[in-house]
N, C-alpha and C. Protein backbone atom coordinates (compact mmCIF):
# COMPACT_ATOMS: atom_id res chain seq x y z
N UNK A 1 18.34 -82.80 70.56
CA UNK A 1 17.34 -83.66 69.98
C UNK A 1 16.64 -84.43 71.09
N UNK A 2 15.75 -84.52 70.93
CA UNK A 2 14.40 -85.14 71.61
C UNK A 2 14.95 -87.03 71.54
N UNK A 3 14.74 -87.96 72.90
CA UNK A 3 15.29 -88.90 72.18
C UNK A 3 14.56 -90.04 70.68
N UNK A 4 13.42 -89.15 70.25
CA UNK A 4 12.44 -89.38 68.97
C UNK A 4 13.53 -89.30 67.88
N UNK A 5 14.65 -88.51 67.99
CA UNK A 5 15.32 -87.93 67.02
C UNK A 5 14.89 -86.61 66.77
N UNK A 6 14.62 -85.86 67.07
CA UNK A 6 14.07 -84.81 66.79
C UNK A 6 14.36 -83.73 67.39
N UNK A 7 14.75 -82.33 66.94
CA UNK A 7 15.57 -81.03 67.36
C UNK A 7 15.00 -80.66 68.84
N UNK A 8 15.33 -80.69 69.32
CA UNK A 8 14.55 -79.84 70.43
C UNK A 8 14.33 -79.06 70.89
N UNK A 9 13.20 -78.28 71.10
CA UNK A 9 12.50 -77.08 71.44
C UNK A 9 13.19 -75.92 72.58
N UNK A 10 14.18 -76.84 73.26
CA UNK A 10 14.88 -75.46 73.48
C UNK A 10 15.73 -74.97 73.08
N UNK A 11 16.50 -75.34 72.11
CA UNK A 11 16.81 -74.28 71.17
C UNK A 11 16.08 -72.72 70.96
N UNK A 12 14.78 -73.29 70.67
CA UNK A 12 13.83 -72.08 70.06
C UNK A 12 13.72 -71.21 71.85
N UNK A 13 13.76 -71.98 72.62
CA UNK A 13 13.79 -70.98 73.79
C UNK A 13 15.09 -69.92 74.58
N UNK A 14 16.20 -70.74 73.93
CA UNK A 14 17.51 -70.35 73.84
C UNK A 14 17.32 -68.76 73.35
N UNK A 15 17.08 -68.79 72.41
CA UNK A 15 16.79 -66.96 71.77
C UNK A 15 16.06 -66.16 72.54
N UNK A 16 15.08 -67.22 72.72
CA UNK A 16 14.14 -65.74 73.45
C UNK A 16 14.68 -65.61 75.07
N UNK A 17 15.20 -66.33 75.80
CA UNK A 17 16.05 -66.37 76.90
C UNK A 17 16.71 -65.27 77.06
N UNK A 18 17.58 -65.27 75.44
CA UNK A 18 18.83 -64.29 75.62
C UNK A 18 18.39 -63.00 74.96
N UNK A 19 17.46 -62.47 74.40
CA UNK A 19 17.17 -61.73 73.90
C UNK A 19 16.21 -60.76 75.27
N UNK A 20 15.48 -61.98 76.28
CA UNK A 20 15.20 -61.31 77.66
C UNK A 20 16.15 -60.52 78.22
N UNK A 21 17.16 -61.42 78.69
CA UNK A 21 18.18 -60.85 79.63
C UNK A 21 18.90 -60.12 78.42
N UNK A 22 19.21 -58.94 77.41
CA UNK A 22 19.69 -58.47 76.66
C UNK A 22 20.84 -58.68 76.34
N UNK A 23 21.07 -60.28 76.24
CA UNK A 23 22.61 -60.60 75.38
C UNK A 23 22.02 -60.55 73.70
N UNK A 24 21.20 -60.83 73.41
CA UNK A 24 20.53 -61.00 72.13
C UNK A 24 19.60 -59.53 71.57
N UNK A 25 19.89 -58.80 70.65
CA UNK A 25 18.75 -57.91 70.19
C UNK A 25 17.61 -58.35 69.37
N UNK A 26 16.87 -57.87 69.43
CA UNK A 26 15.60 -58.43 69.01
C UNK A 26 15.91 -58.88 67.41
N UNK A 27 16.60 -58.34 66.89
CA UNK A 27 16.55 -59.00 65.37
C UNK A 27 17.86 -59.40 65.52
N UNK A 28 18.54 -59.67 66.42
CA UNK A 28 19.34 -61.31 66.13
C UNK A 28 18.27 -62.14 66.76
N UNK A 29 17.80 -61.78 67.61
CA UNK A 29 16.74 -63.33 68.24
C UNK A 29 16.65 -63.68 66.70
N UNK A 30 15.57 -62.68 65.94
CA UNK A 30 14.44 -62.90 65.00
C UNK A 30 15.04 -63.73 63.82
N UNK A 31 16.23 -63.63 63.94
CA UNK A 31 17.37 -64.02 62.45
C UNK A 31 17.38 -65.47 63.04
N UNK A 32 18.10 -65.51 64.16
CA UNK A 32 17.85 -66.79 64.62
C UNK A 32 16.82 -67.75 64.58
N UNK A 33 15.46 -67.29 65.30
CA UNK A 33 14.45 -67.96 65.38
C UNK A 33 13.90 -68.44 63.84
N UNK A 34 14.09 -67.50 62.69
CA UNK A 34 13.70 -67.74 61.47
C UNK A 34 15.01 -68.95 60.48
N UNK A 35 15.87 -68.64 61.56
CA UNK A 35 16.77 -69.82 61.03
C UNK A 35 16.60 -71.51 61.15
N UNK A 36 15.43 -71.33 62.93
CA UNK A 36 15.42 -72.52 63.27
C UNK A 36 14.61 -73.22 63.01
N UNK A 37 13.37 -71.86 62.50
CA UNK A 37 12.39 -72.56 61.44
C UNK A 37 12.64 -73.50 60.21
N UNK A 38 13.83 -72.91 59.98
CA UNK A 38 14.00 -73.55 58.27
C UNK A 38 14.26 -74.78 58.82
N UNK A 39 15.13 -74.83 60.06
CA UNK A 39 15.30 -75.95 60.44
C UNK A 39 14.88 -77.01 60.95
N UNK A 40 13.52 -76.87 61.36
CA UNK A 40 12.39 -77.56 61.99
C UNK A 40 11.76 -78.12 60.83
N UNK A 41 11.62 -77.05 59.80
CA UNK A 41 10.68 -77.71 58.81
C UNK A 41 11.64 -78.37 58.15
N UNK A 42 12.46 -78.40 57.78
CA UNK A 42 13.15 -79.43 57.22
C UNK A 42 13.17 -81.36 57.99
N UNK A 43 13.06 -80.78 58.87
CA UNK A 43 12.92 -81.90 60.14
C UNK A 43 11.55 -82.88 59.78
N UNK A 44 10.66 -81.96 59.89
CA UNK A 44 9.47 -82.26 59.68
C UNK A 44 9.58 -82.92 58.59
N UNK A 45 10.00 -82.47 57.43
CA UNK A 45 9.81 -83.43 56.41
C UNK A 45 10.85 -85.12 56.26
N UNK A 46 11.27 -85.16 56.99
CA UNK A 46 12.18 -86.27 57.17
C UNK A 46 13.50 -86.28 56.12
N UNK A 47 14.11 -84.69 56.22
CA UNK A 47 15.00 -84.79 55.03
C UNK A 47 16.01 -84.47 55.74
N UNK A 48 16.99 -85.44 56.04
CA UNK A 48 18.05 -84.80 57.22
C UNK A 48 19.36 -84.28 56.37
N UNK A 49 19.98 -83.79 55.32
CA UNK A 49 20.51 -83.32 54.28
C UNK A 49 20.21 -82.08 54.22
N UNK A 50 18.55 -81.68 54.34
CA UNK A 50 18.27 -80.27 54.41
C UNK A 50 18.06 -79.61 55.97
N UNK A 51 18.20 -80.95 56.48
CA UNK A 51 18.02 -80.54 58.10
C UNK A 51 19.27 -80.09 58.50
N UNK A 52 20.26 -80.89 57.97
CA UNK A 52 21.54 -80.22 58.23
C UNK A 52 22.18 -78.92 57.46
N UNK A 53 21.88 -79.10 56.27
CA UNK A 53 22.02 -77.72 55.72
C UNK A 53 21.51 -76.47 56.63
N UNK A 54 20.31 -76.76 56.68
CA UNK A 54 19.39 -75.41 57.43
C UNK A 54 20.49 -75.18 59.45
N UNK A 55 20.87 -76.59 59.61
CA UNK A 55 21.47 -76.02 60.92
C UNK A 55 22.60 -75.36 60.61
N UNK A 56 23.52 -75.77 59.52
CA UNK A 56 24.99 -74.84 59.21
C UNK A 56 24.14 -73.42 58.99
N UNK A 57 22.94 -73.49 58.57
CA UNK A 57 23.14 -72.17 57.96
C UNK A 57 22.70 -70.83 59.21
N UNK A 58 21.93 -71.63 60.10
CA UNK A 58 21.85 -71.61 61.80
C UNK A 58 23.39 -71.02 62.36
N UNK A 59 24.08 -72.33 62.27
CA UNK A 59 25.21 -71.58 63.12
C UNK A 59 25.89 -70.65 62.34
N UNK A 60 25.80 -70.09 60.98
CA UNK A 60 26.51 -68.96 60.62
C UNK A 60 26.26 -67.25 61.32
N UNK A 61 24.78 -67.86 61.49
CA UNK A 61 24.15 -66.82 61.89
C UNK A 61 24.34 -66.88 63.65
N UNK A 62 24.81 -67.25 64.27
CA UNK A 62 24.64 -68.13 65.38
C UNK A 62 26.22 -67.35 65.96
N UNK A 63 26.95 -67.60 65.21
CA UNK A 63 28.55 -66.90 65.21
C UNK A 63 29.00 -65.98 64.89
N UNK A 64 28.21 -65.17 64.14
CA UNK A 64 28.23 -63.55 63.62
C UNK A 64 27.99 -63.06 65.32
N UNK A 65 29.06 -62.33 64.99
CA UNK A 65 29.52 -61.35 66.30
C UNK A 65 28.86 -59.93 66.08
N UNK A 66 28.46 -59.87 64.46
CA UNK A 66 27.60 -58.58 64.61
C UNK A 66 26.02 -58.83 64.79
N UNK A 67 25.65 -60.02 65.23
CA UNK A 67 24.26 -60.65 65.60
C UNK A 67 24.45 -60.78 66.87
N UNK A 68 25.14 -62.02 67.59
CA UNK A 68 25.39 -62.35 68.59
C UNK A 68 26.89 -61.70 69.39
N UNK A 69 26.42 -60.84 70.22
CA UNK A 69 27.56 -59.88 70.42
C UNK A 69 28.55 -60.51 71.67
N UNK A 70 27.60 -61.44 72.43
CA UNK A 70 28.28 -62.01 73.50
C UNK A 70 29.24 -63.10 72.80
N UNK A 71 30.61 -63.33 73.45
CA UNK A 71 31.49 -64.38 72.55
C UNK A 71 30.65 -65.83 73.46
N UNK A 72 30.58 -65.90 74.58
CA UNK A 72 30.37 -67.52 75.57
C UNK A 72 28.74 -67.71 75.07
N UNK A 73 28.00 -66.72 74.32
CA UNK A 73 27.06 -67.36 74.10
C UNK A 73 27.16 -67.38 72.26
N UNK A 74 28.04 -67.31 71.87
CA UNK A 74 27.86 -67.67 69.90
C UNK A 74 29.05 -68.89 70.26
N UNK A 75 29.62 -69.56 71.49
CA UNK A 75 30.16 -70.38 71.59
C UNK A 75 28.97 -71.22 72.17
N UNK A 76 28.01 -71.32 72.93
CA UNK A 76 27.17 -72.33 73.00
C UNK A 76 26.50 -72.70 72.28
N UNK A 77 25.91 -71.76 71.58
CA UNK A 77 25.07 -71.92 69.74
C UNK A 77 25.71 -72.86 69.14
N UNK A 78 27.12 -72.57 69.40
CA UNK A 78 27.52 -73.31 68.04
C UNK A 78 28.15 -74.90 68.85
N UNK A 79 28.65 -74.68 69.51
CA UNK A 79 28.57 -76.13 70.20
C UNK A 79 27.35 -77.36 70.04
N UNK A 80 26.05 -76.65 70.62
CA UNK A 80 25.03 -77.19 70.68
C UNK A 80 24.35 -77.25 69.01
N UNK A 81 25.03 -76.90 68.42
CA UNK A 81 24.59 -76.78 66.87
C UNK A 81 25.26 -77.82 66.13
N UNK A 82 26.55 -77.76 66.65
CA UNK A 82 27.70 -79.14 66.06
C UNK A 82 27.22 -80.40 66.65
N UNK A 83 26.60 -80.43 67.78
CA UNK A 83 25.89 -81.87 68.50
C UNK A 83 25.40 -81.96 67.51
N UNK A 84 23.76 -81.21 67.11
CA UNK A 84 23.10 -81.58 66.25
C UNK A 84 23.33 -82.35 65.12
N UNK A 85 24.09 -81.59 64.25
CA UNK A 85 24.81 -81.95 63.15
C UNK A 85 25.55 -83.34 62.96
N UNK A 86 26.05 -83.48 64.02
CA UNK A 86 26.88 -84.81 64.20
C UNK A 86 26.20 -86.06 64.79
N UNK A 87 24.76 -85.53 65.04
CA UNK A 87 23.53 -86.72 65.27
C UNK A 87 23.05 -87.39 63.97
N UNK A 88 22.87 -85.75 63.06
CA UNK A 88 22.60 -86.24 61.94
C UNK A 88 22.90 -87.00 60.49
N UNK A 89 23.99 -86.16 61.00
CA UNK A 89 25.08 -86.54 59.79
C UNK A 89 25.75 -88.23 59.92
């Protein structure tokens, strides 16, 4: 989070990072990135209940080993996903 309160944008660069260097396939990036949407816009609307919903539903996808095949990177996802969560919550 931005210190505004607000998610921060590298997250969204996090995917495409790893999807460069081929720890990520293009439709886990895409699962991801469409996850972090839900999660942004939820943001946007100042509803942090759905902001947090939308990040659990982030790191499910985030920890699927048949998405994210590397284990040290569906362990940083989700690390950096539990920060979030625990800002918000």
């Amino acid at each position: 989070m931005h210190g505004n309160g607000h998610t921060d944008p590298i997250c969204l660069k996090s995917s495409d990072n790893h999807r460069k260097s081929k720890t990520l396939s293009q439709k886990g990036a895409n699962k991801l990135r469409n996850q972090l949407t839900k999660v942004l816009q939820a943001e946007v609307k100042g509803n942090d209940a759905k902001t947090v919903k939308a990040l659990e539903q982030f790191r499910a996808v985030a920890v699927d080993a048949t998405i994210v095949t590397e284990a040290e990177v569906r362990q940083v996802l989700a690390r950096d996903t539990d920060a979030l969560i625990a800002r918000l919550s």
